[in-house]
C-alpha atoms as a PDB file:
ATOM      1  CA  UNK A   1      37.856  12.390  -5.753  1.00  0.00           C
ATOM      2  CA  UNK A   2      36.239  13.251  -2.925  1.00  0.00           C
ATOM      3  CA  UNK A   3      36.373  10.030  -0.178  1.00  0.00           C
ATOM      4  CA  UNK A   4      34.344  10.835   2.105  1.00  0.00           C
ATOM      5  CA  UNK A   5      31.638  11.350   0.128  1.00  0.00           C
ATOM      6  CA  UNK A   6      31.884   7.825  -2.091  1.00  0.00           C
ATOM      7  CA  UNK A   7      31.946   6.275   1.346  1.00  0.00           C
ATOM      8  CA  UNK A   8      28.640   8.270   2.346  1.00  0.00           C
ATOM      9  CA  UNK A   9      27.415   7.069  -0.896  1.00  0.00           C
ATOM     10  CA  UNK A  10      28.184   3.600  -0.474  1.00  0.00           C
ATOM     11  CA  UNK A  11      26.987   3.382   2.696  1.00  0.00           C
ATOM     12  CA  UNK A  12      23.701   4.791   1.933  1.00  0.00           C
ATOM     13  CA  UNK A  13      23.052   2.599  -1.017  1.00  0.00           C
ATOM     14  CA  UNK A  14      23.971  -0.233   1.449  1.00  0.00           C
ATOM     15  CA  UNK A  15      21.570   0.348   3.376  1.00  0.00           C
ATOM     16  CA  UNK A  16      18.926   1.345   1.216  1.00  0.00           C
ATOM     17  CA  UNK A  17      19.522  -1.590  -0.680  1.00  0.00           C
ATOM     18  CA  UNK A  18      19.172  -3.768   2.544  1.00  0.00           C
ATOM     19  CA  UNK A  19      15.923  -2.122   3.937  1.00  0.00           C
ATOM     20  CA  UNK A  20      14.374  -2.627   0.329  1.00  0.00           C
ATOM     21  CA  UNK A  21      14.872  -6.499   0.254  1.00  0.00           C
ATOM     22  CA  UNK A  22      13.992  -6.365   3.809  1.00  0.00           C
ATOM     23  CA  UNK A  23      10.926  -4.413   3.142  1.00  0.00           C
ATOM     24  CA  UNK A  24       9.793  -6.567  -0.326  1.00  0.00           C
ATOM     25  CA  UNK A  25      10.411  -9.791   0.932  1.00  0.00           C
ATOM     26  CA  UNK A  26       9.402 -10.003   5.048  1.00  0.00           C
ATOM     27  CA  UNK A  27       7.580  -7.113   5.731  1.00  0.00           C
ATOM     28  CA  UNK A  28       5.299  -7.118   2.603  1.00  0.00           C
ATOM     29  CA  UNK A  29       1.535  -8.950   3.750  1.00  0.00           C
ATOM     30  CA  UNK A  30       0.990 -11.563   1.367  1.00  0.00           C
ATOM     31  CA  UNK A  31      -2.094  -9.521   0.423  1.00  0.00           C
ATOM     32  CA  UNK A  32      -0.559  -6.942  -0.786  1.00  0.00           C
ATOM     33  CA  UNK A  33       1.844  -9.202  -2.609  1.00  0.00           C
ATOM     34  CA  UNK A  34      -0.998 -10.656  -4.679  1.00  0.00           C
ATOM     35  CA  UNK A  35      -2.986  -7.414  -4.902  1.00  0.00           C
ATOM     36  CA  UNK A  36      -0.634  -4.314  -5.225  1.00  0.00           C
ATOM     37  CA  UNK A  37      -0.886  -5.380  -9.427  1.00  0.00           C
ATOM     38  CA  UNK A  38      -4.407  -5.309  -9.607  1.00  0.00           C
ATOM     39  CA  UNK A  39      -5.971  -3.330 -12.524  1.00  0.00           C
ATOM     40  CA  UNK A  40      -9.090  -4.784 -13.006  1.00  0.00           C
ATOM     41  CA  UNK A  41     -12.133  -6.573 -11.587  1.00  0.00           C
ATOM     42  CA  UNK A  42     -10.271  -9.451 -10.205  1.00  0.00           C
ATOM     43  CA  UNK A  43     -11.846 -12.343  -7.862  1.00  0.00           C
ATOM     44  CA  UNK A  44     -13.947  -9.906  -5.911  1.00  0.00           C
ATOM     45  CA  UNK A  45     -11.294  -7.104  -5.972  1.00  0.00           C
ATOM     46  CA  UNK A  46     -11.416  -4.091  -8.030  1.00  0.00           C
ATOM     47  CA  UNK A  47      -8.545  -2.106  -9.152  1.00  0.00           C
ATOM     48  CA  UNK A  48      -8.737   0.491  -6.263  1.00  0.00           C
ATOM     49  CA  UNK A  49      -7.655  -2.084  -4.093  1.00  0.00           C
ATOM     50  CA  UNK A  50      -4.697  -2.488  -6.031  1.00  0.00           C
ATOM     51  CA  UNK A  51      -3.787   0.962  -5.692  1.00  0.00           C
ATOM     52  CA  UNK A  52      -5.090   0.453  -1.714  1.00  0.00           C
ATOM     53  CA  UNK A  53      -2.824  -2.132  -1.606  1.00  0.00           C
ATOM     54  CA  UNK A  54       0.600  -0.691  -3.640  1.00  0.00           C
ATOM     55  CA  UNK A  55       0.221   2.285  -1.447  1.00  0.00           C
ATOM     56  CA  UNK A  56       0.273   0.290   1.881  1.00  0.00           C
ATOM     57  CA  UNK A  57       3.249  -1.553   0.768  1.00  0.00           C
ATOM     58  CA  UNK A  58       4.565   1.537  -0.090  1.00  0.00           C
ATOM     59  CA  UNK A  59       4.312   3.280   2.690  1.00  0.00           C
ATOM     60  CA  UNK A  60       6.056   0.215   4.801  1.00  0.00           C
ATOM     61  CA  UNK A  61       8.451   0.135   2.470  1.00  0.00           C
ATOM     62  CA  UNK A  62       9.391   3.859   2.583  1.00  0.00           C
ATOM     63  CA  UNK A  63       8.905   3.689   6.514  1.00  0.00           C
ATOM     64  CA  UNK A  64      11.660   0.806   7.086  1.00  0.00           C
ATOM     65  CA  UNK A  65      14.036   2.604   3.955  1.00  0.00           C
ATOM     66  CA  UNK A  66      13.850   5.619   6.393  1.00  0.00           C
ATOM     67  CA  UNK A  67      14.309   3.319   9.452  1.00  0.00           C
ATOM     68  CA  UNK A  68      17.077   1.464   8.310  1.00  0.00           C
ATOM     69  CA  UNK A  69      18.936   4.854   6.674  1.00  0.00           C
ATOM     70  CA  UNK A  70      18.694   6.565  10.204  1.00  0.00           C
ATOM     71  CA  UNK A  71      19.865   4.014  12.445  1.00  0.00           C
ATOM     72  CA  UNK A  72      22.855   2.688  10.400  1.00  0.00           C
ATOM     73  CA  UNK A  73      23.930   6.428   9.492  1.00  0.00           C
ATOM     74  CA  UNK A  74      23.488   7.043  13.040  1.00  0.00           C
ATOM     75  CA  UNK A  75      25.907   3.988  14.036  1.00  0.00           C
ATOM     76  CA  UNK A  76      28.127   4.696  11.511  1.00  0.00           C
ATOM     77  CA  UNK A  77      28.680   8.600  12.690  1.00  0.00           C
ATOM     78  CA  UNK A  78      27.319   9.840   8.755  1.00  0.00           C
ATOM     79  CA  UNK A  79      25.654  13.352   9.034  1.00  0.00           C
ATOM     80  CA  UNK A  80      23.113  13.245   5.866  1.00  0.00           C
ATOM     81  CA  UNK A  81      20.630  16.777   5.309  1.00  0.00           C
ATOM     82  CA  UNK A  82      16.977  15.964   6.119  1.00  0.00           C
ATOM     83  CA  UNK A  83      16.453  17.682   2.326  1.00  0.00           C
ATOM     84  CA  UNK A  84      17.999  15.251   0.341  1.00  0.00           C
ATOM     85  CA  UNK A  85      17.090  12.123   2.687  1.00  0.00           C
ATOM     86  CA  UNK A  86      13.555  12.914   2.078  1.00  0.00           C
ATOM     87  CA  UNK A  87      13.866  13.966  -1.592  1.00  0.00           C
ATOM     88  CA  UNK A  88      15.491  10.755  -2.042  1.00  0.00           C
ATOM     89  CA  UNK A  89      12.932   8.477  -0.203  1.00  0.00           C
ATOM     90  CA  UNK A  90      10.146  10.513  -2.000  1.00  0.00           C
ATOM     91  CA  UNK A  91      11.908   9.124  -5.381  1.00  0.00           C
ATOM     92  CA  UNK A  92      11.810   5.525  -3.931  1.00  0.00           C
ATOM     93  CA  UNK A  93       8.849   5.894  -3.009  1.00  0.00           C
ATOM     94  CA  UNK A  94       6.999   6.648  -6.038  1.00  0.00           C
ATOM     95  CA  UNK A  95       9.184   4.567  -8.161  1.00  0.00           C
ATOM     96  CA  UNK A  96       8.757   1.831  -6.027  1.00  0.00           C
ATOM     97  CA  UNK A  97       4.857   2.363  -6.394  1.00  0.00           C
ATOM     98  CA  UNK A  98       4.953   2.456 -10.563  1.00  0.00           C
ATOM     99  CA  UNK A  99       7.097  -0.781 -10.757  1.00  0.00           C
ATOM    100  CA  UNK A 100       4.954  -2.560  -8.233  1.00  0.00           C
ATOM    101  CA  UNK A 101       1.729  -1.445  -9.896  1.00  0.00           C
ATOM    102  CA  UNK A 102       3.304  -4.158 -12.634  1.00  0.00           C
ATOM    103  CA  UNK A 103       1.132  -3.053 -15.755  1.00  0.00           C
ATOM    104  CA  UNK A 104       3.823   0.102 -16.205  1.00  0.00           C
ATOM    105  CA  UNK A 105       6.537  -2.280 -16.060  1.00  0.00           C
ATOM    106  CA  UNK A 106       5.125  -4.410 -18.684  1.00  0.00           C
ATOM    107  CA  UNK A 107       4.409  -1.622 -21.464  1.00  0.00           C
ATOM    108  CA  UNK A 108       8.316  -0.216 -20.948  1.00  0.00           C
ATOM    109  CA  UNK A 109       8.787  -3.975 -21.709  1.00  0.00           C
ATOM    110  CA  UNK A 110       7.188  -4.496 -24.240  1.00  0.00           C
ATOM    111  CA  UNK A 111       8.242  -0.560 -25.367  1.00  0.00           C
ATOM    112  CA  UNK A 112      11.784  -1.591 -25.019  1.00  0.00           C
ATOM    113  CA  UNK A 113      12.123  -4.859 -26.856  1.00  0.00           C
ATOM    114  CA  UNK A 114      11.554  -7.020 -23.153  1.00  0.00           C
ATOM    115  CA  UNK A 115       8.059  -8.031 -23.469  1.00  0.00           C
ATOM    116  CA  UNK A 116       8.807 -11.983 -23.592  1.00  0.00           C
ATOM    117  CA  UNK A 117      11.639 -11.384 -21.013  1.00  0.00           C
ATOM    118  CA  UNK A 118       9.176  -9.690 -18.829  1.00  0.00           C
ATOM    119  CA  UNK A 119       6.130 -12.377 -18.875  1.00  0.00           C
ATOM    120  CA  UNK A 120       9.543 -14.906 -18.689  1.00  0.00           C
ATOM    121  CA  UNK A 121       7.750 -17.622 -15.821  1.00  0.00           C
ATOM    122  CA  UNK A 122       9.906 -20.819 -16.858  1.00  0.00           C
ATOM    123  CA  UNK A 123      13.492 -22.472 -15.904  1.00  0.00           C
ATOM    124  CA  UNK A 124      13.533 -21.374 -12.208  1.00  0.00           C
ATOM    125  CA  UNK A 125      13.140 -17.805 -13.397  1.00  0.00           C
ATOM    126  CA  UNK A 126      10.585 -14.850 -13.406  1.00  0.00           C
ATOM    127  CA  UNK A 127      11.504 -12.566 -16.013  1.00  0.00           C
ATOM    128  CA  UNK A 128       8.500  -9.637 -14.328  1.00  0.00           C
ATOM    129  CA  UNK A 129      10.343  -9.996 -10.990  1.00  0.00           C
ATOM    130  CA  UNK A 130      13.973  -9.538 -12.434  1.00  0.00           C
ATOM    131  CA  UNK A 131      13.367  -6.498 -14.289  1.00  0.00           C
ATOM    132  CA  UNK A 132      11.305  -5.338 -11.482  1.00  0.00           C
ATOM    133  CA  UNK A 133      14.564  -5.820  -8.833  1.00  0.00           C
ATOM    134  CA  UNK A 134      16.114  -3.849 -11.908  1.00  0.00           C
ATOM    135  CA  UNK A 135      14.241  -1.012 -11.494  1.00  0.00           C
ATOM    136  CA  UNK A 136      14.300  -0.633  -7.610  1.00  0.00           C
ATOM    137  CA  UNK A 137      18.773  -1.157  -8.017  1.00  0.00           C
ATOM    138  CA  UNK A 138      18.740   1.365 -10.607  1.00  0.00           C
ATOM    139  CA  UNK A 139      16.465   4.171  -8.586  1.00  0.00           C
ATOM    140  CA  UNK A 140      17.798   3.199  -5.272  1.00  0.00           C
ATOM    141  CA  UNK A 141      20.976   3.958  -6.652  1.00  0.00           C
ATOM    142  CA  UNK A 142      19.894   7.637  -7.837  1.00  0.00           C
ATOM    143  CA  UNK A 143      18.225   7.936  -4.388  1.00  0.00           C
ATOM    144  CA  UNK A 144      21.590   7.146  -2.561  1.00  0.00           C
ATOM    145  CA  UNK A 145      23.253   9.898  -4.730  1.00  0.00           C
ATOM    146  CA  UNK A 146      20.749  12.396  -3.480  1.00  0.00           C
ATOM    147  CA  UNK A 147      20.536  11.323  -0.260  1.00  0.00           C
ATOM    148  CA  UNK A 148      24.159  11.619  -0.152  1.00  0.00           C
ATOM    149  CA  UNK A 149      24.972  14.707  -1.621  1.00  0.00           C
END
């Protein structure tokens, strides 16, 4: 087993994990919160301002991902290729766009078996938001094993 590159793996999910939360939860607008899902004619918004919305999220998100992966990398003395740092944001990235345009989310859902779990808005818990987190672990985690390669 090769340790030096489980502990460039680790790190780099660390820290893609950390810029993610970061990136969902404070430097998100509420507006694009409540709009990134948009498909349709909604209170004055149409569904390209969804889309205008998922991709500005996006793009923050990406942008602190990258942030975050450089500096601690940096301060930690790990050498990562530019090739497979941006091959793995690029994954994030788009990923991070399907799951947050929520409709794609719901019809693997309901595909899969999940459909209550996923409209789940009862007992302190959010069944769309869980399965949404899901997704971003389970890519993030791909994207830190090409990032680190």
């Amino acid at each position: 087993m090769d340790t030096t590159r489980a502990a460039r793996f680790a790190t780099v999910y660390a820290l893609l994990r950390s810029a993610a939360d970061i990136a969902d939860h404070w430097i998100q607008t509420d507006h694009q919160a409540s709009t990134k899902g948009q498909h349709d004619y909604v209170e004055g918004q149409s569904s390209a301002a969804g889309r205008r919305a998922c991709a500005a999220h996006v793009a923050t998100y990406t942008a602190t991902q990258a942030a975050v992966l450089l500096a601690g990398t940096r301060l930690l003395g790990i050498r990562l290729r530019p090739g497979p740092v941006a091959a793995a944001l690029a994954l994030s990235a788009v990923t991070h766009y399907v799951a947050d345009r929520r409709e794609p989310l719901r019809r693997l859902a309901d595909a899969t078996g999940k459909g209550n779990f996923v409209r789940l808005a009862d007992h302190g818990l959010n069944g769309g938001y869980l399965l949404d987190q899901a997704w971003h672990h389970a890519f993030e985690t791909v994207a830190a094993l090409i990032a680190s390669a």
